[in-house]
C-alpha atoms as a PDB file:
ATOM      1  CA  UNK A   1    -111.882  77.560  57.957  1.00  0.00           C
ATOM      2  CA  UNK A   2    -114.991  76.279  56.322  1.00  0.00           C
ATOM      3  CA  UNK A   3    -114.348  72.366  55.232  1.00  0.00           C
ATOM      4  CA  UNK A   4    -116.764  73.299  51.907  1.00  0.00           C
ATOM      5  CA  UNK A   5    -114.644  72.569  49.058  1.00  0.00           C
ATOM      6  CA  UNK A   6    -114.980  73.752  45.602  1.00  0.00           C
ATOM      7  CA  UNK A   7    -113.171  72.089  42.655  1.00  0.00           C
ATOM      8  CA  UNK A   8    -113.233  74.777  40.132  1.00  0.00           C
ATOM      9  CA  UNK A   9    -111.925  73.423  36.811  1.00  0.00           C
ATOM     10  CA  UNK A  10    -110.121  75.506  34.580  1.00  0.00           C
ATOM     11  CA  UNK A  11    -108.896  77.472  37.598  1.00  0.00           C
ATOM     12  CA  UNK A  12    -106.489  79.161  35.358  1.00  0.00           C
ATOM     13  CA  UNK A  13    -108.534  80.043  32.385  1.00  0.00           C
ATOM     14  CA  UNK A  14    -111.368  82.894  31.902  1.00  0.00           C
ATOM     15  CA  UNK A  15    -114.478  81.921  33.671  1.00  0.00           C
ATOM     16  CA  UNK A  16    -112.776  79.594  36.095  1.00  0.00           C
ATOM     17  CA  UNK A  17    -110.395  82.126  36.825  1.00  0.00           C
ATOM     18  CA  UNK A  18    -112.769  84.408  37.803  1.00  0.00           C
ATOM     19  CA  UNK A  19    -114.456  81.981  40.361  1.00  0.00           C
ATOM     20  CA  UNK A  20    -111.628  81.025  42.161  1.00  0.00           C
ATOM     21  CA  UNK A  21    -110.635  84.669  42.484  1.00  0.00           C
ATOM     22  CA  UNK A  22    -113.647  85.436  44.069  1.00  0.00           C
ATOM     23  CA  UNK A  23    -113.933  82.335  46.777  1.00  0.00           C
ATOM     24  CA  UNK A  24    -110.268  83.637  47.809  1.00  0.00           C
ATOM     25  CA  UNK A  25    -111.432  87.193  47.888  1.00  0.00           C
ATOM     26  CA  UNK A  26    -114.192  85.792  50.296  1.00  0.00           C
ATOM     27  CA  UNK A  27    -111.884  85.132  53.014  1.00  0.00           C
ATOM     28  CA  UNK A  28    -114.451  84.546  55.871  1.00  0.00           C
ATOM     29  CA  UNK A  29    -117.049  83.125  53.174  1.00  0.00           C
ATOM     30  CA  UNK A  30    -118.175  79.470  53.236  1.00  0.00           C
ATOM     31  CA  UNK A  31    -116.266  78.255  50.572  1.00  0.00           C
ATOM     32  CA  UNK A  32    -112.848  77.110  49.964  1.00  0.00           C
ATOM     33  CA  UNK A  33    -110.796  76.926  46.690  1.00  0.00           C
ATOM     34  CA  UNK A  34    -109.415  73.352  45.664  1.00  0.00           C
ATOM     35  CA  UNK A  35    -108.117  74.847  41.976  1.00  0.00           C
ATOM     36  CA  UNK A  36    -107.737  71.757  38.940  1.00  0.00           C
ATOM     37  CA  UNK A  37    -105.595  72.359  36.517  1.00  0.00           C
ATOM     38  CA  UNK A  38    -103.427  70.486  34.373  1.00  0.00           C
ATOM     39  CA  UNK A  39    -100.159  72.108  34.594  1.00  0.00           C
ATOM     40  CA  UNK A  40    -100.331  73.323  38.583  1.00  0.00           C
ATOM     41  CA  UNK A  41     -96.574  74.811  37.733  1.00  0.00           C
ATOM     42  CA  UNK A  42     -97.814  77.617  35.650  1.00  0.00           C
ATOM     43  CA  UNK A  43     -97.448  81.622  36.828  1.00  0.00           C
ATOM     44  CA  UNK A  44    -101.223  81.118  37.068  1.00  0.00           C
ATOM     45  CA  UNK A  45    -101.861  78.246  38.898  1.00  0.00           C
ATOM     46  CA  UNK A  46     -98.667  79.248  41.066  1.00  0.00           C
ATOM     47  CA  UNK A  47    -100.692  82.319  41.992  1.00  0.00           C
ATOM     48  CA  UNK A  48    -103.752  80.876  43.141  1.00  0.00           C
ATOM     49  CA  UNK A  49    -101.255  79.025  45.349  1.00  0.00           C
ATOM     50  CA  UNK A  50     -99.735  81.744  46.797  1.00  0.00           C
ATOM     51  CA  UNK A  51    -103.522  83.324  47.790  1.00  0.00           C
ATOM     52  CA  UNK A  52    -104.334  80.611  49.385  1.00  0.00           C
ATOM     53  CA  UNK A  53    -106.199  78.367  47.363  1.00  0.00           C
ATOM     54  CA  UNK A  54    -105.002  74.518  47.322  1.00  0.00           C
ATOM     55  CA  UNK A  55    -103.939  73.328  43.528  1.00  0.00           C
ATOM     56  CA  UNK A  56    -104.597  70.273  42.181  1.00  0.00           C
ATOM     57  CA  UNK A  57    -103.569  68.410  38.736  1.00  0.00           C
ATOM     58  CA  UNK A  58    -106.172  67.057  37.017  1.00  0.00           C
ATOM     59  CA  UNK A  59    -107.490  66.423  33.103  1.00  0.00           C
ATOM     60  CA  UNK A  60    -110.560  66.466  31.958  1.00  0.00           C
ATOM     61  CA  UNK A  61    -109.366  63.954  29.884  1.00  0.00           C
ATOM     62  CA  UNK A  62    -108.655  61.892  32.238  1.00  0.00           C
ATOM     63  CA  UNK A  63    -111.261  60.162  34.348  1.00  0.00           C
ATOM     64  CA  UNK A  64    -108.878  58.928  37.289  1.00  0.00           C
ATOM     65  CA  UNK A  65    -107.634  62.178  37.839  1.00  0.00           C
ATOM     66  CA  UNK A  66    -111.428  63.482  37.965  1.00  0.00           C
ATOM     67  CA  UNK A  67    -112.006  61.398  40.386  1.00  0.00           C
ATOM     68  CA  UNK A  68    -109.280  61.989  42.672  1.00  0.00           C
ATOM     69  CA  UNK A  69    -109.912  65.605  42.304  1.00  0.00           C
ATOM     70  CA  UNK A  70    -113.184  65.763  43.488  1.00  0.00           C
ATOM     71  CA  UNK A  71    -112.787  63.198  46.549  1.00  0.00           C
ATOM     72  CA  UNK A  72    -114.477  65.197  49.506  1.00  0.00           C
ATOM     73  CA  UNK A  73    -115.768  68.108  47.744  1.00  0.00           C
ATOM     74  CA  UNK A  74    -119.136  70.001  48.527  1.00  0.00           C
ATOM     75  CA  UNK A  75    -118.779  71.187  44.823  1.00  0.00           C
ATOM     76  CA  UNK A  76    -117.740  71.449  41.261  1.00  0.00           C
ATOM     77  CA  UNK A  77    -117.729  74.039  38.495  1.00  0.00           C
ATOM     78  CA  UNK A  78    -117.105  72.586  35.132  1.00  0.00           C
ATOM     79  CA  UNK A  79    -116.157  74.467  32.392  1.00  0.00           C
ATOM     80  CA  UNK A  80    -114.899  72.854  29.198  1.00  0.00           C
ATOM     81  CA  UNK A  81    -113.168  74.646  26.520  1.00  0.00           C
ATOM     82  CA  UNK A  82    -113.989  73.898  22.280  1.00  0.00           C
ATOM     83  CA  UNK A  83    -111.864  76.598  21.263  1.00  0.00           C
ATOM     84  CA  UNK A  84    -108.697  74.169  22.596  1.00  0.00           C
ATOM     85  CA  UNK A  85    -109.557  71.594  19.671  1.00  0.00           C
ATOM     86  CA  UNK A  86    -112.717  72.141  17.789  1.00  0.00           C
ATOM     87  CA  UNK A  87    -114.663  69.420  18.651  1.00  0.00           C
ATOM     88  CA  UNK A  88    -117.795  68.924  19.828  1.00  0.00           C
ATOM     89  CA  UNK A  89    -117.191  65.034  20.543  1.00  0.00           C
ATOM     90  CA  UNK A  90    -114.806  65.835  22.501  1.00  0.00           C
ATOM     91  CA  UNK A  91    -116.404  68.189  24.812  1.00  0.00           C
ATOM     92  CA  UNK A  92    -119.286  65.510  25.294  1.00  0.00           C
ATOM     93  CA  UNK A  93    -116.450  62.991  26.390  1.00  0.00           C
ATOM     94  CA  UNK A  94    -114.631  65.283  28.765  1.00  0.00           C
ATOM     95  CA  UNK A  95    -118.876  65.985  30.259  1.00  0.00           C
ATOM     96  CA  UNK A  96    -118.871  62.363  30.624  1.00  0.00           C
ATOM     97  CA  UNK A  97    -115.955  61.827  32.381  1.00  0.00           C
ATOM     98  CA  UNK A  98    -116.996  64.713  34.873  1.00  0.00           C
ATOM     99  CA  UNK A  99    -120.210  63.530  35.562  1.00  0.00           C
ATOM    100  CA  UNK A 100    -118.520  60.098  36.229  1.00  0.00           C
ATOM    101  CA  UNK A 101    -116.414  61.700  38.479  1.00  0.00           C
ATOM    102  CA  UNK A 102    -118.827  63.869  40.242  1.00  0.00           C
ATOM    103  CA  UNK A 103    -120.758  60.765  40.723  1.00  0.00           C
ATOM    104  CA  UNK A 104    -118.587  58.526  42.452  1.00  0.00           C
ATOM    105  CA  UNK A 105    -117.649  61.497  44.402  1.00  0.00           C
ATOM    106  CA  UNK A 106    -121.596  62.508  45.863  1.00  0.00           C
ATOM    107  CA  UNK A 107    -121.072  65.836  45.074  1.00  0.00           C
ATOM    108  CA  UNK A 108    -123.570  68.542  46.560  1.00  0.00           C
ATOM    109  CA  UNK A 109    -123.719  70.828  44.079  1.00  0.00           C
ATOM    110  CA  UNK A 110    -122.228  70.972  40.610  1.00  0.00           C
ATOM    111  CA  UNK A 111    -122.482  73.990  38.577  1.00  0.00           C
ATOM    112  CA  UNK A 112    -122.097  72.754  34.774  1.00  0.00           C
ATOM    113  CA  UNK A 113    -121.197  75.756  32.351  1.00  0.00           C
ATOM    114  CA  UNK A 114    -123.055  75.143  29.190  1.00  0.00           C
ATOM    115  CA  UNK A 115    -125.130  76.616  26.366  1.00  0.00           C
ATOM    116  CA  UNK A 116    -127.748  76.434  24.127  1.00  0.00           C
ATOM    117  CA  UNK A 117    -127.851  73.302  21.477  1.00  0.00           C
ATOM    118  CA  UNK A 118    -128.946  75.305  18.359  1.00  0.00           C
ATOM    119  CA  UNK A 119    -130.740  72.500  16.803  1.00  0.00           C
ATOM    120  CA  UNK A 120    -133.524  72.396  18.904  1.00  0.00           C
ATOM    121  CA  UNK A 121    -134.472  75.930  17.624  1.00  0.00           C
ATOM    122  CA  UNK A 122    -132.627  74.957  14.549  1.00  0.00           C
ATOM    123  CA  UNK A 123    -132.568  71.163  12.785  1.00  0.00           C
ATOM    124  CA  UNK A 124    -129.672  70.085  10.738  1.00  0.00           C
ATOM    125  CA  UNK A 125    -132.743  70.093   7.774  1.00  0.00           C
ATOM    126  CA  UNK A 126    -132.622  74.085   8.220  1.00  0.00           C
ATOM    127  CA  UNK A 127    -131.021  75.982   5.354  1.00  0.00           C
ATOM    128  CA  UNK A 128    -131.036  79.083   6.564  1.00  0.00           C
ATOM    129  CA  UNK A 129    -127.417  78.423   7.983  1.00  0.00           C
ATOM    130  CA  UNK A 130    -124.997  75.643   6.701  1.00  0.00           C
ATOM    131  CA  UNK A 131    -124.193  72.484   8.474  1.00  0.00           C
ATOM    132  CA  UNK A 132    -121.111  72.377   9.786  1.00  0.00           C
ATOM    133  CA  UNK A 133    -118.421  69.278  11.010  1.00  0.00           C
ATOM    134  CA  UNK A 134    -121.931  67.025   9.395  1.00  0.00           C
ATOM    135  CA  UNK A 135    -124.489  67.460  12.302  1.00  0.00           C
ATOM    136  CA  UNK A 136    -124.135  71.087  14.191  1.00  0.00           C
ATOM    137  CA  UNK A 137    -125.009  73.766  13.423  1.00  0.00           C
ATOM    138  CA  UNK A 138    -123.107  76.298  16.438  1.00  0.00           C
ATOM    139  CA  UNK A 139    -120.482  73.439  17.406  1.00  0.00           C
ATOM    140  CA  UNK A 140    -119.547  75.048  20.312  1.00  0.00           C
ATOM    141  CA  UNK A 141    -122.748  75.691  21.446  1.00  0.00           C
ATOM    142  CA  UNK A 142    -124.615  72.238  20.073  1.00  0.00           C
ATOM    143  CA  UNK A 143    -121.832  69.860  22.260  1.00  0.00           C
ATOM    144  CA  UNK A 144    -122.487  71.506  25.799  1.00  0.00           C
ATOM    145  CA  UNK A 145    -126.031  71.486  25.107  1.00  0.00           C
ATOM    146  CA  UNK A 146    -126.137  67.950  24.360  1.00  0.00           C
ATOM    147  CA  UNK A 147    -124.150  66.986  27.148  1.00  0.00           C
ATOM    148  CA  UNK A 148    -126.547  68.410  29.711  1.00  0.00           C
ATOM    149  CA  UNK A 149    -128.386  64.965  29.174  1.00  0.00           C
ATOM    150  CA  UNK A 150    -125.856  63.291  30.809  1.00  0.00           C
ATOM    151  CA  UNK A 151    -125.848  65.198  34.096  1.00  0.00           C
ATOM    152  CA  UNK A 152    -129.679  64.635  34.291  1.00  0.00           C
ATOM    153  CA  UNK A 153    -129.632  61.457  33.871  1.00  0.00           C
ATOM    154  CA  UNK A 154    -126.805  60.666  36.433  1.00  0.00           C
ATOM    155  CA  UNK A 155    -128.685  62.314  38.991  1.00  0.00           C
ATOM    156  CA  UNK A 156    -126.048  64.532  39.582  1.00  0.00           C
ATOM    157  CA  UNK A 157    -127.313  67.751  41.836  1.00  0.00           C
ATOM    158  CA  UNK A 158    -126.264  70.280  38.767  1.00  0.00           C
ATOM    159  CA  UNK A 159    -127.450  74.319  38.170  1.00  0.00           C
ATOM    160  CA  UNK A 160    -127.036  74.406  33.861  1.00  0.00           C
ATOM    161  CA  UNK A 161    -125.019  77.633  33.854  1.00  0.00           C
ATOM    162  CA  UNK A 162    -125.286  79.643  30.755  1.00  0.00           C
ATOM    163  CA  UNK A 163    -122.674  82.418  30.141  1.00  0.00           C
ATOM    164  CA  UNK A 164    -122.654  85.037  27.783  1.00  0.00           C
ATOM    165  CA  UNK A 165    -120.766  86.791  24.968  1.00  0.00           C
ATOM    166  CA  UNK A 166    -117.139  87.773  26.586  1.00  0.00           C
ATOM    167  CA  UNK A 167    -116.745  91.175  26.016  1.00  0.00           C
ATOM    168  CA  UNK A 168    -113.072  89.777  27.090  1.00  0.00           C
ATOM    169  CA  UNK A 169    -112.977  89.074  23.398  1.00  0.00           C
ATOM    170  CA  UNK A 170    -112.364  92.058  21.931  1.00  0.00           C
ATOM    171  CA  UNK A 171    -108.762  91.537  23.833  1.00  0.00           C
ATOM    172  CA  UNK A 172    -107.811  88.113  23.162  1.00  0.00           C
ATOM    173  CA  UNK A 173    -109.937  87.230  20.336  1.00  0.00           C
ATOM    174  CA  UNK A 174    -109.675  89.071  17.893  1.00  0.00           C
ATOM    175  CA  UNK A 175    -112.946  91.052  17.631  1.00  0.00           C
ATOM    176  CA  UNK A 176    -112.260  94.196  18.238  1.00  0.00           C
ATOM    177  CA  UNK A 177    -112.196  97.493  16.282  1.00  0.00           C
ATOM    178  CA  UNK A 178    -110.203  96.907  13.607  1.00  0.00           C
ATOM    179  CA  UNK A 179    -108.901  99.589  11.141  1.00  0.00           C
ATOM    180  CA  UNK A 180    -110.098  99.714   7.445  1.00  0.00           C
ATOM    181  CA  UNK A 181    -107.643 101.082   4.503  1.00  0.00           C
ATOM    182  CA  UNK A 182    -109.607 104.487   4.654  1.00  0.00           C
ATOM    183  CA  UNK A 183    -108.069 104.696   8.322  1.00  0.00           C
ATOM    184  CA  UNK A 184    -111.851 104.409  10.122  1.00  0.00           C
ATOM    185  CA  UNK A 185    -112.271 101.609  12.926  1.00  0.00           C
ATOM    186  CA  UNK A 186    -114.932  99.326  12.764  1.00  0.00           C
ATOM    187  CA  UNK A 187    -116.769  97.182  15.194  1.00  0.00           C
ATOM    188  CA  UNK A 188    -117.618  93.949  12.979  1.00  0.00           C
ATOM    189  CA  UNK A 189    -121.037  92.593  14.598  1.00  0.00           C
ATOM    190  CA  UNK A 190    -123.592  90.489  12.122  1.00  0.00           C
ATOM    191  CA  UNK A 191    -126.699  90.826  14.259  1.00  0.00           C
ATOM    192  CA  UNK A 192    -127.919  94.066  12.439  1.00  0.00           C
ATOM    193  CA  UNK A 193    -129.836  95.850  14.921  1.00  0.00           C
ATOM    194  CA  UNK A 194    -130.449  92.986  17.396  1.00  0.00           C
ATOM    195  CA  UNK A 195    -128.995  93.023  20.974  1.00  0.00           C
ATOM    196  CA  UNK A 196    -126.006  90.451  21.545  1.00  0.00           C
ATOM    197  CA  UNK A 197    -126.205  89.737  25.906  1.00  0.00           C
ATOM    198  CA  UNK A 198    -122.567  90.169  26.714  1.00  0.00           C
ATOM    199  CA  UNK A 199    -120.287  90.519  30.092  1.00  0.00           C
ATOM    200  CA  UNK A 200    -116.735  90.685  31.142  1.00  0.00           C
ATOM    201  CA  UNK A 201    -115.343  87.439  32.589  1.00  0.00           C
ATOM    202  CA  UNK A 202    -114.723  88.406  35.510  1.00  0.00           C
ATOM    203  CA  UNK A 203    -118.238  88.529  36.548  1.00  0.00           C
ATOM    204  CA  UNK A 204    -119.292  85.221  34.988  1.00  0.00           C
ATOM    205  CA  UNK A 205    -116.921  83.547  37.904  1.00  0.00           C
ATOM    206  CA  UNK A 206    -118.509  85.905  40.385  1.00  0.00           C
ATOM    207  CA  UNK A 207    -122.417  85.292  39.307  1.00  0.00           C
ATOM    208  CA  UNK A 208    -120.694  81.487  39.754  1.00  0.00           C
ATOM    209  CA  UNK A 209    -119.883  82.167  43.326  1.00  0.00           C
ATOM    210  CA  UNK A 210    -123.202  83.530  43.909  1.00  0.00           C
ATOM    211  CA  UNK A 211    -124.852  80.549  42.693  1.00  0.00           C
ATOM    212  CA  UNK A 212    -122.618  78.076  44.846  1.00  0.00           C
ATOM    213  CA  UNK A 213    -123.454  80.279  47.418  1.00  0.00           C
ATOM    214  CA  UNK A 214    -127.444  79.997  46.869  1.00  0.00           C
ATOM    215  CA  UNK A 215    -127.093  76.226  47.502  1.00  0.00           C
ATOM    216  CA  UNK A 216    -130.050  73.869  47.044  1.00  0.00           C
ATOM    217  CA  UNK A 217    -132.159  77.260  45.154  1.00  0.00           C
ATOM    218  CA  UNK A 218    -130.647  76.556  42.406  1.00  0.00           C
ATOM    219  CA  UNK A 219    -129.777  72.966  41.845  1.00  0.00           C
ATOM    220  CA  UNK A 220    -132.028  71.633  38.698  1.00  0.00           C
ATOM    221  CA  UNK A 221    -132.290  75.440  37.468  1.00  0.00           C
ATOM    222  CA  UNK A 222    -131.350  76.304  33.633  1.00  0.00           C
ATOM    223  CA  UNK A 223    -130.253  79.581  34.234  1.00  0.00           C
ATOM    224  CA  UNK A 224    -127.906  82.426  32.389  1.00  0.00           C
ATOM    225  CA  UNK A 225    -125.926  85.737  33.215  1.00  0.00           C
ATOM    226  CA  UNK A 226    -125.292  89.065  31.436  1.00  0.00           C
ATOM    227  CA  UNK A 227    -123.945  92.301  32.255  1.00  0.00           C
ATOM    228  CA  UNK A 228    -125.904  94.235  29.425  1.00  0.00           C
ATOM    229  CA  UNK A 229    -127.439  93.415  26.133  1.00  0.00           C
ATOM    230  CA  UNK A 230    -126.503  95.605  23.352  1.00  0.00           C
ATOM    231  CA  UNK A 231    -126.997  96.354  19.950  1.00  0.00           C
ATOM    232  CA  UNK A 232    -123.982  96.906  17.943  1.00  0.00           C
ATOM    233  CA  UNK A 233    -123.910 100.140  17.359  1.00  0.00           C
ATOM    234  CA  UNK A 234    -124.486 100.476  20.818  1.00  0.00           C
ATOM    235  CA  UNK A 235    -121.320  98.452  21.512  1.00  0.00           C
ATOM    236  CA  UNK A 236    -119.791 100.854  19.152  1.00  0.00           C
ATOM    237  CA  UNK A 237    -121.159 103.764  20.670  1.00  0.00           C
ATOM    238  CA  UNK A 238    -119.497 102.733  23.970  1.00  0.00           C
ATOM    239  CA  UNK A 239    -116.306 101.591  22.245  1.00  0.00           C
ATOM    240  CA  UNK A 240    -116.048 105.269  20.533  1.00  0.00           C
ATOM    241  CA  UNK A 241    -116.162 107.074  24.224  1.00  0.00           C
ATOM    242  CA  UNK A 242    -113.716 104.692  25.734  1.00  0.00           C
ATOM    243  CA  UNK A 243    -111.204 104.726  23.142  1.00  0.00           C
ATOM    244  CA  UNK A 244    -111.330 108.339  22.271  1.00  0.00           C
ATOM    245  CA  UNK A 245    -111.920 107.918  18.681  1.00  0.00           C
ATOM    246  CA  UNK A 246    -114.652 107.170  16.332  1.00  0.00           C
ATOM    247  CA  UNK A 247    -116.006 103.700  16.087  1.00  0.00           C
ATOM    248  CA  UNK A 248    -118.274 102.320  13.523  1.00  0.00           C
ATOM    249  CA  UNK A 249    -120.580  99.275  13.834  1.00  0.00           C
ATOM    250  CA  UNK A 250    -119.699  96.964  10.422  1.00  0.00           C
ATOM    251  CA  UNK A 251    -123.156  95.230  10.026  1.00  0.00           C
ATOM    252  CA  UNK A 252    -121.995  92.627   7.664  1.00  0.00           C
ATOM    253  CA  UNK A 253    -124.278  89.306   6.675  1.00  0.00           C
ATOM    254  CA  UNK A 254    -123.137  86.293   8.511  1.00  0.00           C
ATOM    255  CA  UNK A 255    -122.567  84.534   5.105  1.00  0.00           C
ATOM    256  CA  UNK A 256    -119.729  87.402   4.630  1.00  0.00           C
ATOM    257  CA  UNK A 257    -118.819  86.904   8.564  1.00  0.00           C
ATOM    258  CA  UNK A 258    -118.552  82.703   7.978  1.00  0.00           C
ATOM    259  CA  UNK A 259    -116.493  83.710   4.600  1.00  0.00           C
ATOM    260  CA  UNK A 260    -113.792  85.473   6.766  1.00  0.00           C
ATOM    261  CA  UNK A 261    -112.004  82.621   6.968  1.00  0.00           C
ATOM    262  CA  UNK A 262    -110.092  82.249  10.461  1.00  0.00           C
ATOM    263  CA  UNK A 263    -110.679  79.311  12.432  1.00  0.00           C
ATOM    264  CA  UNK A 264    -113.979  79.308  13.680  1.00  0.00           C
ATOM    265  CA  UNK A 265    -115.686  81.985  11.304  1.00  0.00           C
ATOM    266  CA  UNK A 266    -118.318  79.025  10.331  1.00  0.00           C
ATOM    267  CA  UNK A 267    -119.408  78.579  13.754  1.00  0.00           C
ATOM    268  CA  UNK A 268    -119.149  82.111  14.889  1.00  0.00           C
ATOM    269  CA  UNK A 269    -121.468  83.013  11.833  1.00  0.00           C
ATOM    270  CA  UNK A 270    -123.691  80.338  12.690  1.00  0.00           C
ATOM    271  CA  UNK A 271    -123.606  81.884  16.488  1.00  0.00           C
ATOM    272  CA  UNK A 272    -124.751  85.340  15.338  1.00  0.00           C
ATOM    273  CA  UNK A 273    -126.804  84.493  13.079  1.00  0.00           C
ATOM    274  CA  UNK A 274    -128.795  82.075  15.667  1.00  0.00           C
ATOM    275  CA  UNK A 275    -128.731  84.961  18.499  1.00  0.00           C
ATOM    276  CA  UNK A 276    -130.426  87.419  15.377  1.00  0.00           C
ATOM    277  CA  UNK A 277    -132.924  85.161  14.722  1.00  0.00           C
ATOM    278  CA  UNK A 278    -133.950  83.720  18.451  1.00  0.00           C
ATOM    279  CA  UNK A 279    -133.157  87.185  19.784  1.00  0.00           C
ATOM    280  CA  UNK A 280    -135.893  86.586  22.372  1.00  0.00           C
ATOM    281  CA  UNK A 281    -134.624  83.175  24.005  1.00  0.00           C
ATOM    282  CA  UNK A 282    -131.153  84.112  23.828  1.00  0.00           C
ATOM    283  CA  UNK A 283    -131.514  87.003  25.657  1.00  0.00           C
ATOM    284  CA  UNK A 284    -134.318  85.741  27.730  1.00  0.00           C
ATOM    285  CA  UNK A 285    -132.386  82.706  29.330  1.00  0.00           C
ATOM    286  CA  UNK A 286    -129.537  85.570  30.116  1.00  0.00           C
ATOM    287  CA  UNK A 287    -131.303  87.825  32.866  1.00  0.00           C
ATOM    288  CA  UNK A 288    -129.086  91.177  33.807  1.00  0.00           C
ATOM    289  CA  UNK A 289    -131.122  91.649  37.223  1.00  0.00           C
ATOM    290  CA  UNK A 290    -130.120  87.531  38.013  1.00  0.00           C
ATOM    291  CA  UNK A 291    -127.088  88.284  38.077  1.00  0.00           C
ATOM    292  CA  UNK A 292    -127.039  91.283  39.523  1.00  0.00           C
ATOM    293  CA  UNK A 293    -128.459  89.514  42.402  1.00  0.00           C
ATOM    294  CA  UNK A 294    -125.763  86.883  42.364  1.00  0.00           C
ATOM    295  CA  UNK A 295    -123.101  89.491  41.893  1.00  0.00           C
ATOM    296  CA  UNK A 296    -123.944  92.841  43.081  1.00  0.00           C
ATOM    297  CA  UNK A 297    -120.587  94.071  41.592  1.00  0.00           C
ATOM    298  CA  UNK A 298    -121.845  93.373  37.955  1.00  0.00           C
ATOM    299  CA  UNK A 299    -120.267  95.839  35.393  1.00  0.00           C
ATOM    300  CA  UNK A 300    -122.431  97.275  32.318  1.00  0.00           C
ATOM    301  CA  UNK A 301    -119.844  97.133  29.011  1.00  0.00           C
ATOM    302  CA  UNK A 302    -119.239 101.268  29.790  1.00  0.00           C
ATOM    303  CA  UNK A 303    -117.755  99.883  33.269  1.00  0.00           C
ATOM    304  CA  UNK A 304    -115.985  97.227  31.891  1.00  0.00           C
ATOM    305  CA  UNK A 305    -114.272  99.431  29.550  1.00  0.00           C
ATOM    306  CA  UNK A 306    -113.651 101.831  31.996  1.00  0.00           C
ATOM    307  CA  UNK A 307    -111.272  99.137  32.966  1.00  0.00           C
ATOM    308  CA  UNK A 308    -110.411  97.816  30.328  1.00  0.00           C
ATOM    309  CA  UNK A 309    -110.424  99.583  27.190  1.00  0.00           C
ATOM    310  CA  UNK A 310    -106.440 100.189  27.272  1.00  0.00           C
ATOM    311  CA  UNK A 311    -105.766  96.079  26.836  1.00  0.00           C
ATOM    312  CA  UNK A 312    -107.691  96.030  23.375  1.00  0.00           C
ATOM    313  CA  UNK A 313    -105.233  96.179  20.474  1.00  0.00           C
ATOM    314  CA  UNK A 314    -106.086  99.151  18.147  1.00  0.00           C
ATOM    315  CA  UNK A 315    -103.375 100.131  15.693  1.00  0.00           C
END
């Protein structure tokens, strides 16, 4: 058995998930799975156990726990999640505390997931999109982009991993076709005719593998992955076939998308509105052949909801 450890955090959650599936489906691979989680008693966690994979409690809240986590590793994915509290702050502390941990531990090779912070393209003096929690503009974007610093500056041998739209969301957040009064469904997208890069989560952990697997390639790369960018009314178009009914893109305004009101409309109105207007970048840090490279089993959204399509609630 290879003595390569990776500590995958969020082991349990979406991109995580999908990582430490795929160094456990790699059975003679160079890799082996050392899962964090907080709660290792959960169905989850339980089932990582059970295929293999050694769990571990840890918190990304908690430094000492970091640290003993990562004692002996070859590497770390770290994922942080904003949609768990709303707060950028707190997503630069938790980065801190990683990077404090992946420090003291020498690790070879940590693979940071982050994105974009929208102010470089975008200053807090811009009015083209509000200000939101007094100095972001995309929250959950603008807090993993400012921690990259810290990883730099550490010295700490990272690959800035940039992930993509989940098309997992149209399951578990919300954003799928939803029905209007006159009984039509309707894809809500606020990008008008500009492509969104998207991919199932699944493959994010898998294009993570590949990475780990690349080694010393890509440490100090700013990198991204995508299983297809699409328009919305292509995503429509593909949503129409799979569910067997017709689908209709809703290209509303992203002031009318931030007015909807749930948690999180602001900053997912601020997102859109950013990937419409720095279409280019966006989609240009998010290369479909990369990770098609990294994970030859990428799936284009048709695949995805091939698979898929059945788990998305349509009434």
């Amino acid at each position: 058995m290879s003595d390569k450890i990776i500590a995958v955090l969020g082991a349990t959650g979406a991109q995580g998930g999908g990582l430490a599936r795929a160094i456990l489906a790699d059975a003679g691979g160079p890799f082996r799975l050392r899962a964090l989680t907080r709660n290792p008693a959960s169905d989850a966690a339980r089932a990582l156990a059970e295929a293999g994979g050694e769990v571990v409690q840890a918190d990304l809240d908690d430094a000492d726990s970091l640290r003993r986590a990562f004692d002996g590793v070859h590497g770390v994915f770290a994922v942080t999640n904003f949609w768990e509290h709303f707060s950028p702050e707190k997503e630069i502390q938790q980065a801190s505390n990683i990077v404090a941990a992946a420090k003291a531990a020498a690790v070879e090779h940590l693979v940071w997931s982050t994105l974009e912070d929208t102010r470089r393209q975008m200053p807090l003096d811009d009015d083209r999109m509000p200000t939101l929690q007094g100095k972001y503009k995309v929250p959950h974007f603008d807090g993993k982009g400012e921690a990259d610093a810290l990883f730099e500056r550490a010295g700490v041998p990272t690959t800035y991993f940039h992930a993509s739209f989940y098309w997992d969301n149209l399951i578990h957040f919300g954003m799928g076709p939803q029905r209007g009064e006159d009984g039509v469904l309707r894809f809500v997208l606020p990008m008008g005719g500009a492509k969104l890069p998207g991919i199932g989560t699944e493959d994010i952990g898998k294009c993570a593998y590949g990475v780990f697997k690349g080694g010393d390639e890509w440490i100090g790369r700013v990198m991204g992955v995508a299983g297809e960018h699409l328009s919305g009314a292509e995503m429509a178009a593909a949503l129409t076939e799979a569910v067997g009914e017709r689908v209709e893109h809703a290209d509303i305004s992203p002031d009318a998308y931030r007015a909807l009101g749930f948690p999180g409309a602001d900053d997912l109105g601020n997102m859109f509105q950013h990937h419409t207007e720095f279409e280019d970048a966006v989609r240009g840090l998010r290369s479909v052949e990369t990770s098609r490279m990294l994970n030859p089993e990428l799936q284009s959204f048709s695949e995805w909801l091939s698979e898929n399509a059945s788990r998305i609630p349509i009434e």
